[in-house]
C-alpha atoms as a PDB file:
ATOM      1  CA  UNK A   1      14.962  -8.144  -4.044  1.00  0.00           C
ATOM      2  CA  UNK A   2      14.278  -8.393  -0.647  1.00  0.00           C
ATOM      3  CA  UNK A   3      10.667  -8.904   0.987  1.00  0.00           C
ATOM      4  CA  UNK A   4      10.010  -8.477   4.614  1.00  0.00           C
ATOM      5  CA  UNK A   5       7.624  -8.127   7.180  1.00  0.00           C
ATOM      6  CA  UNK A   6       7.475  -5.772  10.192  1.00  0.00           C
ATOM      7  CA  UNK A   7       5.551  -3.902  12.988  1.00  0.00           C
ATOM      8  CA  UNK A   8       5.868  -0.511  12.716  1.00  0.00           C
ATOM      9  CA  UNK A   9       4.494   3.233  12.281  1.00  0.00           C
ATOM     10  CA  UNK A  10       4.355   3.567   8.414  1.00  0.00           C
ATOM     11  CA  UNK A  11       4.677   7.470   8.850  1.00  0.00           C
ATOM     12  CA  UNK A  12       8.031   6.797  10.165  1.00  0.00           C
ATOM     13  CA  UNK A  13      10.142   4.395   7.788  1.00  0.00           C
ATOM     14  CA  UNK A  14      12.566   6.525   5.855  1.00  0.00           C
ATOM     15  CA  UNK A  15      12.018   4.828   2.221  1.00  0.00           C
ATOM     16  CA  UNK A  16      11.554   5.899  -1.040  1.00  0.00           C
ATOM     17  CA  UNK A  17       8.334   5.191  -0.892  1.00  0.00           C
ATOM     18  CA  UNK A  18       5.192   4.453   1.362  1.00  0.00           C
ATOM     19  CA  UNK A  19       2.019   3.022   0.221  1.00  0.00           C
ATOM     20  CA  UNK A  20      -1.355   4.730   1.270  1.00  0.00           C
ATOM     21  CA  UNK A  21      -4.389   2.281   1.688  1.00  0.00           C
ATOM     22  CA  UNK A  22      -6.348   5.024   0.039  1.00  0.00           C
ATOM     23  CA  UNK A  23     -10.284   4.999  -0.877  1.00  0.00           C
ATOM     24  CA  UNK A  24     -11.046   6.436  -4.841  1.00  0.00           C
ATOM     25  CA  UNK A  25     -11.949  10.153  -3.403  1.00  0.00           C
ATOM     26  CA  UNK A  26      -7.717  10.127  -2.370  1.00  0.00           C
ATOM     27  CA  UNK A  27      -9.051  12.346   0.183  1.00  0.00           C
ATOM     28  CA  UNK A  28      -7.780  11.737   4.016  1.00  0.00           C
ATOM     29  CA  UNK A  29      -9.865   8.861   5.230  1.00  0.00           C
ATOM     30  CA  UNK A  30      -9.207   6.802   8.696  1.00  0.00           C
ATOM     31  CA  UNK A  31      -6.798   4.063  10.073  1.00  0.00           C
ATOM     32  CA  UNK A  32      -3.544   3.989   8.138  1.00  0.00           C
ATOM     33  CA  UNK A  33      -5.193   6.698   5.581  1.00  0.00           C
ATOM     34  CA  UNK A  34      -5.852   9.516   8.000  1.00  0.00           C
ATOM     35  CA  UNK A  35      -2.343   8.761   9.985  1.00  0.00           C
ATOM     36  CA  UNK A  36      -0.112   9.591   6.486  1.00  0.00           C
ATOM     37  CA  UNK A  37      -2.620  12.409   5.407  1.00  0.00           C
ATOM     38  CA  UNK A  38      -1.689  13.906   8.720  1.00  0.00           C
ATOM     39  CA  UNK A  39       1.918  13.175   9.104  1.00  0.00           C
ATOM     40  CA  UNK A  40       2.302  14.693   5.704  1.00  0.00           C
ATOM     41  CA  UNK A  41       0.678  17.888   6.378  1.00  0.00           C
ATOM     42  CA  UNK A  42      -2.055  19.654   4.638  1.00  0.00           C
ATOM     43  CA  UNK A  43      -0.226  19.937   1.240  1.00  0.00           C
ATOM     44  CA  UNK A  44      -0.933  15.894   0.568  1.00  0.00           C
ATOM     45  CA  UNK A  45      -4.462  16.559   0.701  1.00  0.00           C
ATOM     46  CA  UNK A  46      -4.226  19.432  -2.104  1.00  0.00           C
ATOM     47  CA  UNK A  47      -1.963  17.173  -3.914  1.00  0.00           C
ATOM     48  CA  UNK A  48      -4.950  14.287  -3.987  1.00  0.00           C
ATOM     49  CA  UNK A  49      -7.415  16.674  -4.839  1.00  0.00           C
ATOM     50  CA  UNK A  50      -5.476  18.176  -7.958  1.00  0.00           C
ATOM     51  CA  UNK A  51      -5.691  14.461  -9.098  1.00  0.00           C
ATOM     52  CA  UNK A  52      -8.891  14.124  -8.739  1.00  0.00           C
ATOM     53  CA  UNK A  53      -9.869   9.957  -8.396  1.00  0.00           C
ATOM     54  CA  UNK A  54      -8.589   6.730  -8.480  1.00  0.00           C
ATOM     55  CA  UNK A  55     -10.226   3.662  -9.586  1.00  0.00           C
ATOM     56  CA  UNK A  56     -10.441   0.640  -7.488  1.00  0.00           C
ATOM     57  CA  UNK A  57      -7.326  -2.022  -8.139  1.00  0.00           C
ATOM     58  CA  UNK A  58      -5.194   1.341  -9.031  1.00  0.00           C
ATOM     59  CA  UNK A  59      -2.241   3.512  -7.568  1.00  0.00           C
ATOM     60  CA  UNK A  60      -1.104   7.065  -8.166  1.00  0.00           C
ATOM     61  CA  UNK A  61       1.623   8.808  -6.630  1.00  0.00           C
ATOM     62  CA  UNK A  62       2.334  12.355  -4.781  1.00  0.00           C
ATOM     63  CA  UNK A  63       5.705  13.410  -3.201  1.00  0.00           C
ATOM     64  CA  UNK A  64       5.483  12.816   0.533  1.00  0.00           C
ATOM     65  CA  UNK A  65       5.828  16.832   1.550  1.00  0.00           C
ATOM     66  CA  UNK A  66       6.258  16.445   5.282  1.00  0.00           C
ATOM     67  CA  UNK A  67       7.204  12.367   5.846  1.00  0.00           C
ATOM     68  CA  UNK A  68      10.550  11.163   5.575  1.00  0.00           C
ATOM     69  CA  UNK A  69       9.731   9.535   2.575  1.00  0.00           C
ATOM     70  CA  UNK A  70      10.120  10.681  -1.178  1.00  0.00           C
ATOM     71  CA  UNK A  71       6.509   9.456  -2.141  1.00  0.00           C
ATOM     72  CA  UNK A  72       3.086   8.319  -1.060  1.00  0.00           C
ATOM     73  CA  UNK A  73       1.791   5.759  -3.361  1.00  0.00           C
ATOM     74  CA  UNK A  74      -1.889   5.631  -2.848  1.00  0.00           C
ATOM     75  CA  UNK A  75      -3.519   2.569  -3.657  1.00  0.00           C
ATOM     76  CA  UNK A  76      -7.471   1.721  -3.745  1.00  0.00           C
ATOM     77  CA  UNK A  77      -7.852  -1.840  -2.943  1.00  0.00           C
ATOM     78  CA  UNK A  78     -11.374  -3.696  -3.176  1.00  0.00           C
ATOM     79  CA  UNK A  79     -13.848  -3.826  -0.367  1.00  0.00           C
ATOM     80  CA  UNK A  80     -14.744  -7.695  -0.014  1.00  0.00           C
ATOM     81  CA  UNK A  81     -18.274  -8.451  -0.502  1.00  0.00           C
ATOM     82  CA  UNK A  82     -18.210 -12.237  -1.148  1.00  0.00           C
ATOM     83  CA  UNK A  83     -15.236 -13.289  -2.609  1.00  0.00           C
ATOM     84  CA  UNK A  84     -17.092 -13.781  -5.783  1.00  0.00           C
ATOM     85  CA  UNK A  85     -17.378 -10.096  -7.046  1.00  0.00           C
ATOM     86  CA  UNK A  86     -13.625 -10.305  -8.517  1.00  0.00           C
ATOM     87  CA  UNK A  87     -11.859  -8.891  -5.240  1.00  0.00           C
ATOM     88  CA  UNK A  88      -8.843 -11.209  -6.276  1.00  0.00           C
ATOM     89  CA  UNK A  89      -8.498  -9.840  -9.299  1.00  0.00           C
ATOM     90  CA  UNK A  90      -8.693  -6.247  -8.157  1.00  0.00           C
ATOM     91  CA  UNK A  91      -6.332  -6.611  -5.483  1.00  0.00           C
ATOM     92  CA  UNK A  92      -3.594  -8.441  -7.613  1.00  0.00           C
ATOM     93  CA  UNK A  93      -4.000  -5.250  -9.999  1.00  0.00           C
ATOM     94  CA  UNK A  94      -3.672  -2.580  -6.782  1.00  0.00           C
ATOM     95  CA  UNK A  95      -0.184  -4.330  -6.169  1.00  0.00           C
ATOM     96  CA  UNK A  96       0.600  -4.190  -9.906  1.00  0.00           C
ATOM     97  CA  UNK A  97       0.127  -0.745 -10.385  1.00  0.00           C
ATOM     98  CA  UNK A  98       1.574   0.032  -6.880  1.00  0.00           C
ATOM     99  CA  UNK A  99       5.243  -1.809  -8.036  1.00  0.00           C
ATOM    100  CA  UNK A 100       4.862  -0.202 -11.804  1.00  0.00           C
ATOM    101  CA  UNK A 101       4.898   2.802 -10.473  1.00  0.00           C
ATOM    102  CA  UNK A 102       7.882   1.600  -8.407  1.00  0.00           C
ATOM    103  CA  UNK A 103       9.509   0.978 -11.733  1.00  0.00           C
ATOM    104  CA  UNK A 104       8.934   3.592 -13.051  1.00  0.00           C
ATOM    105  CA  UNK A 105       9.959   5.914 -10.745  1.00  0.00           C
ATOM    106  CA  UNK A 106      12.991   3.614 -10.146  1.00  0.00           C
ATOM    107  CA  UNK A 107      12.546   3.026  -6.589  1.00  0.00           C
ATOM    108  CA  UNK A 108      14.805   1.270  -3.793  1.00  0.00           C
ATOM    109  CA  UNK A 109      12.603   0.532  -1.205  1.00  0.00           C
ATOM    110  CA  UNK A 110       8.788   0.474  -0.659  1.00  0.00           C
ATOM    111  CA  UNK A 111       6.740   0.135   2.433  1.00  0.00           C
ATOM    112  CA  UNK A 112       3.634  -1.335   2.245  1.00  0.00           C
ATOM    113  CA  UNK A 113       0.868  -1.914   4.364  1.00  0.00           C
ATOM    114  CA  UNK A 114      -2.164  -4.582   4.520  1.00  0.00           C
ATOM    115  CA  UNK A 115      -4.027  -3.065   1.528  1.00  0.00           C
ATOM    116  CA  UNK A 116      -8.218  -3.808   1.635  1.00  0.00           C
ATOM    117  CA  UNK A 117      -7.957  -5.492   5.066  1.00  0.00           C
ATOM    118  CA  UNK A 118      -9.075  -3.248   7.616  1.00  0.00           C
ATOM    119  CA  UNK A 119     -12.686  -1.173   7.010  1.00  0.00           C
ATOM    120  CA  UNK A 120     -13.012  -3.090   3.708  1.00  0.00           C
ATOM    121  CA  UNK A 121     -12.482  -6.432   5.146  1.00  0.00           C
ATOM    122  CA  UNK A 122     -10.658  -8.477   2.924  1.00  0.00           C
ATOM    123  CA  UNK A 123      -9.785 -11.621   4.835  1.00  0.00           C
ATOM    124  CA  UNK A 124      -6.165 -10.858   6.215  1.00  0.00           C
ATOM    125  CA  UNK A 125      -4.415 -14.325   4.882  1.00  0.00           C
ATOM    126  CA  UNK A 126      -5.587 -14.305   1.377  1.00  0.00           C
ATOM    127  CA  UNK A 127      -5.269 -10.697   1.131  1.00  0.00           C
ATOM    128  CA  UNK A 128      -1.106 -11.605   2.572  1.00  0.00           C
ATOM    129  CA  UNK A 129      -0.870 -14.207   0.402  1.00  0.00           C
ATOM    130  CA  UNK A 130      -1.855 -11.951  -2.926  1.00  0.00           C
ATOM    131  CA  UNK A 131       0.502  -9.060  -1.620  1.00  0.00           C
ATOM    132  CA  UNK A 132       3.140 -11.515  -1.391  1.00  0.00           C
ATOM    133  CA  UNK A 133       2.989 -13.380  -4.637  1.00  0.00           C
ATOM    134  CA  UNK A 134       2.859  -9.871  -6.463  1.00  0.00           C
ATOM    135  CA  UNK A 135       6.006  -9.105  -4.713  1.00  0.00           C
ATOM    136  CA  UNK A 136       7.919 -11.568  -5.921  1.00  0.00           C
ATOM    137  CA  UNK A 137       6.011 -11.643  -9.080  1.00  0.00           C
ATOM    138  CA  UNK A 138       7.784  -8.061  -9.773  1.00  0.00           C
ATOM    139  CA  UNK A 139      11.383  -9.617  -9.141  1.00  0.00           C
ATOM    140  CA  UNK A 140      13.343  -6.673  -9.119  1.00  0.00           C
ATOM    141  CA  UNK A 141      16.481  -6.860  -7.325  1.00  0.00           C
ATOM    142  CA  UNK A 142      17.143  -3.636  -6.711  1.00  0.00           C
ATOM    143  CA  UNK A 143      13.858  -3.287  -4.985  1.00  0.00           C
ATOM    144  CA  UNK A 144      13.463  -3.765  -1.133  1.00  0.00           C
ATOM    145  CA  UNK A 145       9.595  -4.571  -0.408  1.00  0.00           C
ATOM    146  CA  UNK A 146       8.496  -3.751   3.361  1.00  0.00           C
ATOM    147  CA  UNK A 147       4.861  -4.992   4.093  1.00  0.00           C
ATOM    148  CA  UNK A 148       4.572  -2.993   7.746  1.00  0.00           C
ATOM    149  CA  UNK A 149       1.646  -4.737   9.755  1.00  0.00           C
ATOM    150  CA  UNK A 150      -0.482  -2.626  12.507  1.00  0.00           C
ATOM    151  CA  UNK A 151      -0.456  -5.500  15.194  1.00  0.00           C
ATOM    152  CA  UNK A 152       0.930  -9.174  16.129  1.00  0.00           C
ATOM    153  CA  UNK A 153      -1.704 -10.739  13.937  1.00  0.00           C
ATOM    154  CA  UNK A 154      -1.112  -8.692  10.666  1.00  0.00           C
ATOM    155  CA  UNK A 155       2.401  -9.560  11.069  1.00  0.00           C
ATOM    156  CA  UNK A 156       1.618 -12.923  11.734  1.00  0.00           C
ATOM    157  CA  UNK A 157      -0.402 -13.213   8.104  1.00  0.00           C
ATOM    158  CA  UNK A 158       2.320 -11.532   6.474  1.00  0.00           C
ATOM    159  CA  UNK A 159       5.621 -13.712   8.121  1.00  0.00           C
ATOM    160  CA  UNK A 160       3.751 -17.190   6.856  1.00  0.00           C
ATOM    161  CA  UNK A 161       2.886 -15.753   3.221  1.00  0.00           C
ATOM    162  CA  UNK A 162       6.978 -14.742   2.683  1.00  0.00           C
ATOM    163  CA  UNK A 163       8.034 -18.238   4.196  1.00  0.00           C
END
């Protein structure tokens, strides 16, 4: 297995699969949401509404349609409140069901962004730190893990968590 952190354009990598920070409607949201919903075309949207919801700390998957990738994952992370509301817990189990379904649909390579950090402001180096330890919790060789960071200071977070 291979874990690694980079700046880029998530709509670009050409992986098996990319990760959606999505919200539980699956519809096309904003930041990282919005920029896959429309690099994917309008036929990801249908695909999110024929499934309907997803519940908070839980992933489901669509084909990609129009991005070089094979999949979107879309994963609902917690919004943080006060730390105290089990937003731990529920993030650990977004990255659990995001590398099942990796298993399951025997991916190579994943790429993942900062799940819960940007409108639902989970505090970037905890939120690294949990992404990273569920990473190599899953400890599948075969599997190369690509946390893609927005700016300098995601990256940052995500670089000190790997080691």
């Amino acid at each position: 297995m291979t874990i690694e952190a980079v700046k880029a354009d998530i709509t670009s990598l050409k992986v098996d699969a990319i990760v959606n920070s999505a919200n539980p409607t699956l519809l096309a949201g904003g930041g990282v949401c919005g920029a896959i919903h429309k690099a994917a075309g309008p036929e990801l949207e249908i695909a999110c509404k024929d499934i309907g919801k997803c519940a908070v700390g839980h992933a489901v998957i669509t084909p990609a349609f129009r991005l070089p990738a094979k999949f979107v994952i879309h994963a609902v992370g917690p919004r943080w409140l006060d730390g105290k509301r089990d937003e731990a817990s529920m993030l650990e189990n977004c990255y659990s069901s995001i590398f099942g379904l990796a298993l399951e649909e025997e991916l190579s390579s994943i790429a993942i962004p900062s799940i819960s950090t940007g409108i639902y402001n989970y505090p970037l180096e905890q939120a690294a730190v949990i992404a990273v330890q569920q990473a190599k919790i899953n400890d599948r060789p075969d599997l190369e893990i690509i946390f893609v960071c927005f700016d300098d200071n995601t990256l940052a977070a995500y670089q000190a968590a790997i080691g």
